[in-house]
N, C-alpha and C. Protein backbone atom coordinates (compact mmCIF):
# COMPACT_ATOMS: atom_id res chain seq x y z
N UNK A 1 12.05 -4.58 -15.68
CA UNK A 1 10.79 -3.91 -15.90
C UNK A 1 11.10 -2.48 -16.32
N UNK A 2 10.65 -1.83 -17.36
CA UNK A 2 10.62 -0.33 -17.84
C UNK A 2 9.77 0.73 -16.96
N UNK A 3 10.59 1.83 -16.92
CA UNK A 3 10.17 2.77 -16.25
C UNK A 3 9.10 3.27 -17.06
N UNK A 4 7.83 2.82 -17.18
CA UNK A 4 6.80 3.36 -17.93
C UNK A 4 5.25 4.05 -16.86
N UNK A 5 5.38 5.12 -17.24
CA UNK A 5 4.22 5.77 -16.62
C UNK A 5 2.87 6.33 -17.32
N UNK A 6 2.08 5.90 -17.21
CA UNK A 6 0.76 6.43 -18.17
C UNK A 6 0.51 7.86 -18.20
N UNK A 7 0.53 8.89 -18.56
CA UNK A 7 0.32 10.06 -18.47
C UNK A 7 -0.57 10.36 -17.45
N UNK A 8 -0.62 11.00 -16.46
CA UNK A 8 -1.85 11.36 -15.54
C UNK A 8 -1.63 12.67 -14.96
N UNK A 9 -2.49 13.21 -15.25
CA UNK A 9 -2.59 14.84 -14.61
C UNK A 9 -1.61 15.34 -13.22
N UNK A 10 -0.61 15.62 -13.81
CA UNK A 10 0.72 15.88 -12.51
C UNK A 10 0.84 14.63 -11.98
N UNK A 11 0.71 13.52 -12.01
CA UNK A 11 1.12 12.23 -10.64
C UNK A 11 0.73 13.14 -9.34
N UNK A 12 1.27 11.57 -8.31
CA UNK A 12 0.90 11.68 -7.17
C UNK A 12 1.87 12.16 -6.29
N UNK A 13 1.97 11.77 -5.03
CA UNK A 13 2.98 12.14 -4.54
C UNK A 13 4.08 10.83 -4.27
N UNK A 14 2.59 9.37 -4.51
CA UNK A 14 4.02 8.12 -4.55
C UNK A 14 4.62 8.05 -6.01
N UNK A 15 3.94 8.56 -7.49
CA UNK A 15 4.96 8.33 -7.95
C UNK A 15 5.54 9.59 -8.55
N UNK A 16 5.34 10.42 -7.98
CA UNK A 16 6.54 11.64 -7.77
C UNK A 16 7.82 11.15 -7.14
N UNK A 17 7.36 10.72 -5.75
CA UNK A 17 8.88 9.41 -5.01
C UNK A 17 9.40 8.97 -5.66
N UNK A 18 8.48 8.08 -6.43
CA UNK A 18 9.27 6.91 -7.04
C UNK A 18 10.24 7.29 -8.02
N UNK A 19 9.74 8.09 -9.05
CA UNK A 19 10.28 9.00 -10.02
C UNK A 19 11.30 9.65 -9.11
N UNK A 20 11.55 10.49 -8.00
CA UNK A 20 12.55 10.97 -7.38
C UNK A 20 13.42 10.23 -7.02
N UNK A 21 13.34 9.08 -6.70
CA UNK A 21 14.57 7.97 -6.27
C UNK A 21 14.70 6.83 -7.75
N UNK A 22 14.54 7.24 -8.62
CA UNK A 22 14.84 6.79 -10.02
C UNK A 22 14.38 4.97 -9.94
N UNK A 23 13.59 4.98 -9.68
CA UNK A 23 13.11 3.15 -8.63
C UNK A 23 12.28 2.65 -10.01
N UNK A 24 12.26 1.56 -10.64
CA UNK A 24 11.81 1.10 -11.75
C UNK A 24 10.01 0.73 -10.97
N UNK A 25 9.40 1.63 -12.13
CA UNK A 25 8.43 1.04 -11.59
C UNK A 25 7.13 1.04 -13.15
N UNK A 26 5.93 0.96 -13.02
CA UNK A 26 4.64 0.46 -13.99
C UNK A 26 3.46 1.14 -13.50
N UNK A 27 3.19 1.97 -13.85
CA UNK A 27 1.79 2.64 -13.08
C UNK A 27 0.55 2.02 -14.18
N UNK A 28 -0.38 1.50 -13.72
CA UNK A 28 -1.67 1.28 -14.38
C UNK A 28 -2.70 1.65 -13.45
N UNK A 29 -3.60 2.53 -14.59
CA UNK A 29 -4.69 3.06 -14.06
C UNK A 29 -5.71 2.30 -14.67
N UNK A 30 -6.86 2.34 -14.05
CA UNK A 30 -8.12 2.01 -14.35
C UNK A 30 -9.23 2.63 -13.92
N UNK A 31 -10.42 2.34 -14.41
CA UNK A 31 -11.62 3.12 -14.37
C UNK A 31 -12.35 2.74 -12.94
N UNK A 32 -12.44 3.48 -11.88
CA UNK A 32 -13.10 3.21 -11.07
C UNK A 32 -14.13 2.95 -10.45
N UNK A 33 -14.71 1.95 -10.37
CA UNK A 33 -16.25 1.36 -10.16
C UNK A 33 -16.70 1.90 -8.36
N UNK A 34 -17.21 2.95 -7.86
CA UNK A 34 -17.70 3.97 -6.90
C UNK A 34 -18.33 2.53 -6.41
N UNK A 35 -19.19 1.68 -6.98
CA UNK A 35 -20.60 0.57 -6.07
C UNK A 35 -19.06 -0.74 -6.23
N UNK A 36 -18.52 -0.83 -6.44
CA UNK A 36 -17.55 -2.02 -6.19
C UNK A 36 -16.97 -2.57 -4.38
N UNK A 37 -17.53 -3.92 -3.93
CA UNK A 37 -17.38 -4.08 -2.06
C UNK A 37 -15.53 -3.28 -1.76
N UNK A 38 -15.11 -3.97 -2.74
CA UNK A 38 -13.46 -4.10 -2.37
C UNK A 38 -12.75 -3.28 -3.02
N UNK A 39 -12.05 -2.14 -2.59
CA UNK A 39 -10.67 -1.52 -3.57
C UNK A 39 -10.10 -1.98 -4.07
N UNK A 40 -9.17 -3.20 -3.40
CA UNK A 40 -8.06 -4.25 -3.79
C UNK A 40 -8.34 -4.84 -4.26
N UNK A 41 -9.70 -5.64 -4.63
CA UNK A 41 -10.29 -6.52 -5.19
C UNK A 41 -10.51 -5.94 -7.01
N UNK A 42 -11.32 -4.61 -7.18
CA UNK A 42 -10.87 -4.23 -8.03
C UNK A 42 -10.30 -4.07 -8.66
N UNK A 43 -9.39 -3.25 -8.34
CA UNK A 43 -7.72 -3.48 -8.37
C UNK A 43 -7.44 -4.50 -9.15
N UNK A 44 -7.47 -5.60 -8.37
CA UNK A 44 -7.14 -6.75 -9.20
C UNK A 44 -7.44 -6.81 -9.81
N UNK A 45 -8.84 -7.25 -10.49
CA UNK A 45 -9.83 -7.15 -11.39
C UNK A 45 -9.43 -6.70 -12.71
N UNK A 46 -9.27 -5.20 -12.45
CA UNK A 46 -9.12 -4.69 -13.72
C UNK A 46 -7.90 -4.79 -13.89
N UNK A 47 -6.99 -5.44 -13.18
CA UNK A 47 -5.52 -4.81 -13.94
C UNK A 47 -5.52 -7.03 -14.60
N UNK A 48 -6.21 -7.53 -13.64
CA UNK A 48 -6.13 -9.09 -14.57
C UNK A 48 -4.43 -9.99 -13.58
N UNK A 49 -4.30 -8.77 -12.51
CA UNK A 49 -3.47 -9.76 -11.66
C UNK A 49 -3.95 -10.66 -10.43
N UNK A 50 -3.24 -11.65 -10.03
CA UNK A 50 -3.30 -12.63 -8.46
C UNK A 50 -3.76 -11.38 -7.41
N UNK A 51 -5.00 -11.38 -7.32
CA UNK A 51 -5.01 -10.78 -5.70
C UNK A 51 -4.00 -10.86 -4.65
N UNK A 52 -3.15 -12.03 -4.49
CA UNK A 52 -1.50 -12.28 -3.96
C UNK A 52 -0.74 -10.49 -4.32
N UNK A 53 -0.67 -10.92 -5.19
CA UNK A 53 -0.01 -9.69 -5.73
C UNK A 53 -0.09 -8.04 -5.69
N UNK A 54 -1.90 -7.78 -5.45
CA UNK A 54 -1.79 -6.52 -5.20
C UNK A 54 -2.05 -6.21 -3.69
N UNK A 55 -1.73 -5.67 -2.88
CA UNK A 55 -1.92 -5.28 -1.51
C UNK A 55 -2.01 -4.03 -1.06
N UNK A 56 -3.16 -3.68 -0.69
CA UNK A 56 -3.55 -2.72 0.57
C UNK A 56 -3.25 -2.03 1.12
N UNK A 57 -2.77 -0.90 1.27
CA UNK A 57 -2.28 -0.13 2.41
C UNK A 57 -3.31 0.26 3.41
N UNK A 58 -3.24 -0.21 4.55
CA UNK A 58 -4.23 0.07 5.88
C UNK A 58 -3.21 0.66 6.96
N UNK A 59 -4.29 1.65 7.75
CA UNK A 59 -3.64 2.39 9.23
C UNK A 59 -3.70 2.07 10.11
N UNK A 60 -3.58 1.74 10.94
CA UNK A 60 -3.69 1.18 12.30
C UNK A 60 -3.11 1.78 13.41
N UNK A 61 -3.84 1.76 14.71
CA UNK A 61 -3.20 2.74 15.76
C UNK A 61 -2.75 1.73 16.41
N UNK A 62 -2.03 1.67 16.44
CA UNK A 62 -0.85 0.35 17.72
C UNK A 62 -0.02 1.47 19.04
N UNK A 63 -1.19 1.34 20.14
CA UNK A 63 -0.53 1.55 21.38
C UNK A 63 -0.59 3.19 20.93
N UNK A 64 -1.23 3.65 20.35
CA UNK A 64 -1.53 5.51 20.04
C UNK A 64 -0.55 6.02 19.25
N UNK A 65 0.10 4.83 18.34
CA UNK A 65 1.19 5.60 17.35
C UNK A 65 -0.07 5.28 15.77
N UNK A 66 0.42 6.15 15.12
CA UNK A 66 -0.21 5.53 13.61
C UNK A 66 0.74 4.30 12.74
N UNK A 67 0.75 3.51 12.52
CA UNK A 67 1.45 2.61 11.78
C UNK A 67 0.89 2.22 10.54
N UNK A 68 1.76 2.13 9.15
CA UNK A 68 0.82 1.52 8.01
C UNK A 68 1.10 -0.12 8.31
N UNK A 69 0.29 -0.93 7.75
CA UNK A 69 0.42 -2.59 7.32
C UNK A 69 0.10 -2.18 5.83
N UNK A 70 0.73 -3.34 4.94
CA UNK A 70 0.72 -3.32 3.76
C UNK A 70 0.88 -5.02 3.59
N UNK A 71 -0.81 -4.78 2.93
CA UNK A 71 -0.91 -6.74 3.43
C UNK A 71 -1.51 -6.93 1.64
N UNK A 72 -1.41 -8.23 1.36
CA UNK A 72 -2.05 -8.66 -0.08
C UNK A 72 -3.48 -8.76 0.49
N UNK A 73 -4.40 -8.10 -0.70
CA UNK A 73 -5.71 -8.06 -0.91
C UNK A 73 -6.26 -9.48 -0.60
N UNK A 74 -6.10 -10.26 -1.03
CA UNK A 74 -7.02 -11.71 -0.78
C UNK A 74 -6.71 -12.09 0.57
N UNK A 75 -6.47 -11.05 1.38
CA UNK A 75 -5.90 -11.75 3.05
C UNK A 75 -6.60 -10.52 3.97
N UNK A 76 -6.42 -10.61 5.01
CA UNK A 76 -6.79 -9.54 5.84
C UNK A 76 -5.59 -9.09 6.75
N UNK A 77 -5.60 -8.25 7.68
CA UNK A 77 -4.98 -7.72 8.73
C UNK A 77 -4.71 -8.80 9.78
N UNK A 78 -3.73 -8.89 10.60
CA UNK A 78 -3.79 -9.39 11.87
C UNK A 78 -3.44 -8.61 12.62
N UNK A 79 -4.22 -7.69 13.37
CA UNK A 79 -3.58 -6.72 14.09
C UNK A 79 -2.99 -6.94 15.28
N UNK A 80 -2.90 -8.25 15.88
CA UNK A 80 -2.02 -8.77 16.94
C UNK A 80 -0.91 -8.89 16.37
N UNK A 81 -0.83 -9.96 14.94
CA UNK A 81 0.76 -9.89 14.40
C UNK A 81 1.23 -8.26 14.44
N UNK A 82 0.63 -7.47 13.98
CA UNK A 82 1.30 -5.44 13.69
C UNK A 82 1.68 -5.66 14.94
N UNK A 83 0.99 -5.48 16.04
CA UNK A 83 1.51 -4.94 17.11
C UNK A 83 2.61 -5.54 17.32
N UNK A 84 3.10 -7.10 17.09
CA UNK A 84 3.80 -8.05 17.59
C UNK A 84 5.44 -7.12 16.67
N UNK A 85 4.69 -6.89 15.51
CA UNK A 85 5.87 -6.59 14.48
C UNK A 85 6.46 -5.21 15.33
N UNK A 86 6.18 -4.18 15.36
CA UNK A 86 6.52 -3.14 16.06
C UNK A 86 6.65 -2.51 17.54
N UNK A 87 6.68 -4.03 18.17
CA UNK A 87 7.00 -3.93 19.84
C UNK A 87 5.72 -3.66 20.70
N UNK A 88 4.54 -3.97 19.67
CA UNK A 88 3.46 -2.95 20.42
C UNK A 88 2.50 -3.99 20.82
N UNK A 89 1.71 -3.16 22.25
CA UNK A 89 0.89 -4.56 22.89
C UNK A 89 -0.36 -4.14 22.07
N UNK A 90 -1.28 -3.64 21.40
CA UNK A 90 -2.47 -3.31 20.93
C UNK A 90 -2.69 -2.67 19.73
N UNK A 91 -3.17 -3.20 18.87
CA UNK A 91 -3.80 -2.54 17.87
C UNK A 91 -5.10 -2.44 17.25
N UNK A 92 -5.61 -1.59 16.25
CA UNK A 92 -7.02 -1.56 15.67
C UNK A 92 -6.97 -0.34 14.78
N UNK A 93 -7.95 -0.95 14.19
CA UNK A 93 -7.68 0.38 12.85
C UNK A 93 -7.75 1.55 13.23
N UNK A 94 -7.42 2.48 12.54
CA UNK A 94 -6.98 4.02 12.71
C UNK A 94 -8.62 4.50 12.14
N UNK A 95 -8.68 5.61 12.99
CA UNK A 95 -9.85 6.07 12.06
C UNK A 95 -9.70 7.07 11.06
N UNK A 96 -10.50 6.70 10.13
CA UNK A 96 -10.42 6.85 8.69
C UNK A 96 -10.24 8.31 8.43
N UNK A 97 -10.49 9.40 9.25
CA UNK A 97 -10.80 11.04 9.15
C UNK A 97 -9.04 11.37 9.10
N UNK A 98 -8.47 10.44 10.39
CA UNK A 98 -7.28 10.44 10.88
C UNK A 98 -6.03 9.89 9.66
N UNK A 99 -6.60 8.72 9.23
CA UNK A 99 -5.39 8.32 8.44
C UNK A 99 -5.64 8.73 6.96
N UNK A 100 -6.46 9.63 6.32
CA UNK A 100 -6.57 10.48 5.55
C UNK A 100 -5.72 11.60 5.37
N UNK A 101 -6.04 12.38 6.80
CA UNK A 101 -5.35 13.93 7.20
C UNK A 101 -4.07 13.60 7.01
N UNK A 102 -3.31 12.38 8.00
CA UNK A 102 -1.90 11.97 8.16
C UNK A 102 -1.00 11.86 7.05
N UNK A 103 -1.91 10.73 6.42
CA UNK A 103 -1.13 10.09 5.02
C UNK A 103 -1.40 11.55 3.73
N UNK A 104 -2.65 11.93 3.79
CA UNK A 104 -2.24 13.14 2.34
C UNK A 104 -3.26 12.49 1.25
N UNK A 105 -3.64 11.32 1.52
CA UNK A 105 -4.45 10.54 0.59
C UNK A 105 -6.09 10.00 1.02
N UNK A 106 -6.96 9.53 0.24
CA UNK A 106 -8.16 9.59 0.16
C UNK A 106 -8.61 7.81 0.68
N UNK A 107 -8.95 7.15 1.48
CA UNK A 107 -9.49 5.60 1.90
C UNK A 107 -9.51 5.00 0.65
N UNK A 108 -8.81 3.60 0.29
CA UNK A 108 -9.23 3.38 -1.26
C UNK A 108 -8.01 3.51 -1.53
N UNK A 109 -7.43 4.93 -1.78
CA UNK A 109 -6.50 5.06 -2.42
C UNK A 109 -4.82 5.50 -1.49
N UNK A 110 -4.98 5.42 -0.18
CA UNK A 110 -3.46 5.89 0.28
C UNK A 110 -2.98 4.57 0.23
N UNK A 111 -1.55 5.20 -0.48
CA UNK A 111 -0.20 4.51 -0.81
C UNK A 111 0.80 4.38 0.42
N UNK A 112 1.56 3.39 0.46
CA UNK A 112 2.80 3.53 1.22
C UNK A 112 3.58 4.38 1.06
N UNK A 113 3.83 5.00 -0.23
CA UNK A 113 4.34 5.88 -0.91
C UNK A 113 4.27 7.36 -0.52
N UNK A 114 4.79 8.42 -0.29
CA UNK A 114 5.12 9.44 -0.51
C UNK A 114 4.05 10.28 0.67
N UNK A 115 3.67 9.50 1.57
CA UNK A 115 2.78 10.04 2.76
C UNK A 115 3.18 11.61 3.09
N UNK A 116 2.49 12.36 3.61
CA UNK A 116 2.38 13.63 4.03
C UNK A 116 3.40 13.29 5.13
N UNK A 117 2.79 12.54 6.02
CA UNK A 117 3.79 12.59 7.40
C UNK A 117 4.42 11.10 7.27
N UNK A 118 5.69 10.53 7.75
CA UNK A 118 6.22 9.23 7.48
C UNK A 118 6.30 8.69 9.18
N UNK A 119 5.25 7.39 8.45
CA UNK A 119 4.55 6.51 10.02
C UNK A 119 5.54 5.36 9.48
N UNK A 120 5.75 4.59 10.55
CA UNK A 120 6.29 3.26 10.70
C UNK A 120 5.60 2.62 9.86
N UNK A 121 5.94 1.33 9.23
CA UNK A 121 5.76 0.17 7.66
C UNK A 121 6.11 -0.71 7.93
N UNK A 122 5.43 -1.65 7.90
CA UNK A 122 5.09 -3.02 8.03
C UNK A 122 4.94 -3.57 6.72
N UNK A 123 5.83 -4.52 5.66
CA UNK A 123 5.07 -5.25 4.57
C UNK A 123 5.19 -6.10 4.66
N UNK A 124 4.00 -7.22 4.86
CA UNK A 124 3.84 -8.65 5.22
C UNK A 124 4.89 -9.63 4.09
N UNK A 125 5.44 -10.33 4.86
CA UNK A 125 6.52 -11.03 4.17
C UNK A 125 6.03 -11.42 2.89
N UNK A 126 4.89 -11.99 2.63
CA UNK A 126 4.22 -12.61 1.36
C UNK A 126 5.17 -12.10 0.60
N UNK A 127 4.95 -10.50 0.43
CA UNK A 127 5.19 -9.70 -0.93
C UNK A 127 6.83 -10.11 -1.07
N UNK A 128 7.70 -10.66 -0.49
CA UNK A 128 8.92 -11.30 -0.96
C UNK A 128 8.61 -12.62 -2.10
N UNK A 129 8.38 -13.09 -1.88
CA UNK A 129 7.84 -14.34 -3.02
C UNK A 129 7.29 -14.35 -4.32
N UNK A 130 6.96 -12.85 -4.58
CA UNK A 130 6.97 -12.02 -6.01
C UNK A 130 7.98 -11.21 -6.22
N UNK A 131 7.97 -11.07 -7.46
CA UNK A 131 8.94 -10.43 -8.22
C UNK A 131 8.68 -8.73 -8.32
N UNK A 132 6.92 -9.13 -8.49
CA UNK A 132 7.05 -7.10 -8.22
C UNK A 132 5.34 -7.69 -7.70
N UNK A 133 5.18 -6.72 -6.95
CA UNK A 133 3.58 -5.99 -6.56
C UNK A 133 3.30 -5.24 -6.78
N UNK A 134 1.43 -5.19 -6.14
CA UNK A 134 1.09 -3.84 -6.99
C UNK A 134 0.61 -3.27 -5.82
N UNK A 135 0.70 -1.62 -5.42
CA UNK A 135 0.22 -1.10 -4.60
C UNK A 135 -0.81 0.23 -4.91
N UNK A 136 -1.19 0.57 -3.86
CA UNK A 136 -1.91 2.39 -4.52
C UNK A 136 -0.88 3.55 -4.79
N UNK A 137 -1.71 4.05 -6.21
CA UNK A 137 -0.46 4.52 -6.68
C UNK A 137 -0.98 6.27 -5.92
N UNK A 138 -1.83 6.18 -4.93
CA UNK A 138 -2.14 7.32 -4.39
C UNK A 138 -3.49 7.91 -4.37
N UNK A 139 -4.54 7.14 -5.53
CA UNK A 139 -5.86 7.59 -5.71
C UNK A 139 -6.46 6.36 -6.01
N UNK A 140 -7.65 6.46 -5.96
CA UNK A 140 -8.34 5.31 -6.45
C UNK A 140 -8.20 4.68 -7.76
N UNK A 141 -8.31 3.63 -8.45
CA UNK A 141 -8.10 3.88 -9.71
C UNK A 141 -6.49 3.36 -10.70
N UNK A 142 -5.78 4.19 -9.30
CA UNK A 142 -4.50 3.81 -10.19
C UNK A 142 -3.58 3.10 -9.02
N UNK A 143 -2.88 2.36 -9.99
CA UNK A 143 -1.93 1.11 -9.18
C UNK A 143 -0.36 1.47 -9.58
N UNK A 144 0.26 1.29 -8.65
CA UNK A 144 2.12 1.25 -8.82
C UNK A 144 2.68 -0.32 -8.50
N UNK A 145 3.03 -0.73 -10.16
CA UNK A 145 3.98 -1.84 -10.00
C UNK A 145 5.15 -1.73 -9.40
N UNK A 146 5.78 -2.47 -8.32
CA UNK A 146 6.86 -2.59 -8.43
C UNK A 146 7.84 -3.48 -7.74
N UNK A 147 9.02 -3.80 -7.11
CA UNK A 147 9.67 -4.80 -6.40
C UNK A 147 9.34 -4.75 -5.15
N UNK A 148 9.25 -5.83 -4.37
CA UNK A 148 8.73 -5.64 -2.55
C UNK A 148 10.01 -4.89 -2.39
N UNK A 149 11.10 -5.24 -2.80
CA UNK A 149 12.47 -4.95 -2.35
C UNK A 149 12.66 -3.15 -2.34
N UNK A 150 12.38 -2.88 -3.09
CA UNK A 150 11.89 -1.36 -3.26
C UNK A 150 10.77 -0.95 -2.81
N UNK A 151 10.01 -1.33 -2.34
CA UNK A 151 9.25 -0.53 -1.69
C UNK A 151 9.96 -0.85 -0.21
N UNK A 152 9.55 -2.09 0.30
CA UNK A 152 10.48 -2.00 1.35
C UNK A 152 12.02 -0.73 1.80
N UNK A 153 12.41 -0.78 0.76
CA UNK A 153 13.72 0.15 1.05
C UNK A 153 13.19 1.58 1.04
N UNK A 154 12.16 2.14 0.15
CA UNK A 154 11.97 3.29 0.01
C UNK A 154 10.83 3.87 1.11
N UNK A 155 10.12 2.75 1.79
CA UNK A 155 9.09 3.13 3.07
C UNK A 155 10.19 2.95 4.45
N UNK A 156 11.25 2.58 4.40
CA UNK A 156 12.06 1.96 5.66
C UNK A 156 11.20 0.86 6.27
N UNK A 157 10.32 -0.30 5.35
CA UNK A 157 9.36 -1.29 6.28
C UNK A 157 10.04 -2.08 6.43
N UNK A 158 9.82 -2.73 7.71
CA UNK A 158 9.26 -3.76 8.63
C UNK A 158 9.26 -5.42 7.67
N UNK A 159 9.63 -6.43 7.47
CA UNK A 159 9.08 -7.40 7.22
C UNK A 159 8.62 -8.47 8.04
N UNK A 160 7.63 -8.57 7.88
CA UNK A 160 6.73 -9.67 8.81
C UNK A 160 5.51 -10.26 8.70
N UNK A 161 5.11 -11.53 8.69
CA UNK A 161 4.19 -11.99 8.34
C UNK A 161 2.65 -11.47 9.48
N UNK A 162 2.19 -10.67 8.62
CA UNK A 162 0.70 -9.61 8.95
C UNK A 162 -0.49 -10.13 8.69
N UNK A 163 -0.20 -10.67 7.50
CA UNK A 163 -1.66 -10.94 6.92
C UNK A 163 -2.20 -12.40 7.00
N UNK A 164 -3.60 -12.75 7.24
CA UNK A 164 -4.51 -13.89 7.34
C UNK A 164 -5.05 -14.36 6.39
N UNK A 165 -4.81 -15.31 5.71
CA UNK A 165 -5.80 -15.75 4.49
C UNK A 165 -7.23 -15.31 4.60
């Protein structure tokens, strides 16, 4: 895959990363629909890939730590599996004011990528069974192609099966 990036007003801070650790990656942006139910769903939508394929970054407080899950869009959270993945007896989503401030990024759009502060990563095994995924490339709108294998290496995540059909 070519290191191709669409021009966008300075990048973000994930693909500033990505670009800093020389990691092959595909940024596609698209036009963002504000009345649309689903981010990820969008996402998909406009870029014309498997909902499989693009996944989510969500926060979750497991046991009062912040943790990301990074699950494929056509699935949901299991926040018993997170906790299970990271030793922890409890989880539930983070609130949204919180994993905004933390991560550096906007609901919608925080990436695994290039977080303000670096929380523990979880990416649900799925994303091994593709060749590349698509994640937030930091804002709404725009998506970062790239290998689970690399993101995995470049978040230090976790693999484990997270997500629920």
């Amino acid at each position: 895959m070519a290191k191709k990036q669409k021009k966008q007003s300075g990048g973000t801070p994930a693909t500033v990363a990505l670009a800093a650790a020389g990691v092959p990656h595909t940024v596609h942006s698209y036009d963002h629909d504000p009345g649309h139910p689903s981010y990820g769903e969008e996402a998909a939508e406009a870029m014309g890939v498997s909902p499989e394929r693009v996944f989510k970054t969500l926060v979750a407080d497991v046991d009062g730590a912040l943790t990301v899950a990074v699950v494929p869009v056509a699935g949901s959270l299991d926040l018993k599996a997170l906790a299970a993945a990271v030793g922890g007896k409890r989880a539930a989503m983070a609130d949204p004011v919180l994993a905004e401030r933390t991560t550096g990024y906007v609901r919608g759009g925080i990436s695994p990528l290039g977080q303000r502060k670096k929380l523990p990563t979880v990416l649900d095994a799925s994303a091994m069974s593709h060749a590349t995924i698509c994640v937030s490339a930091g804002r709404r709108g725009l998506e970062v192609e790239l290998s689970p294998t690399d993101l995995a290496k470049l978040t230090a995540a976790h693999l484990s099966p997270i997500a629920r059909p």
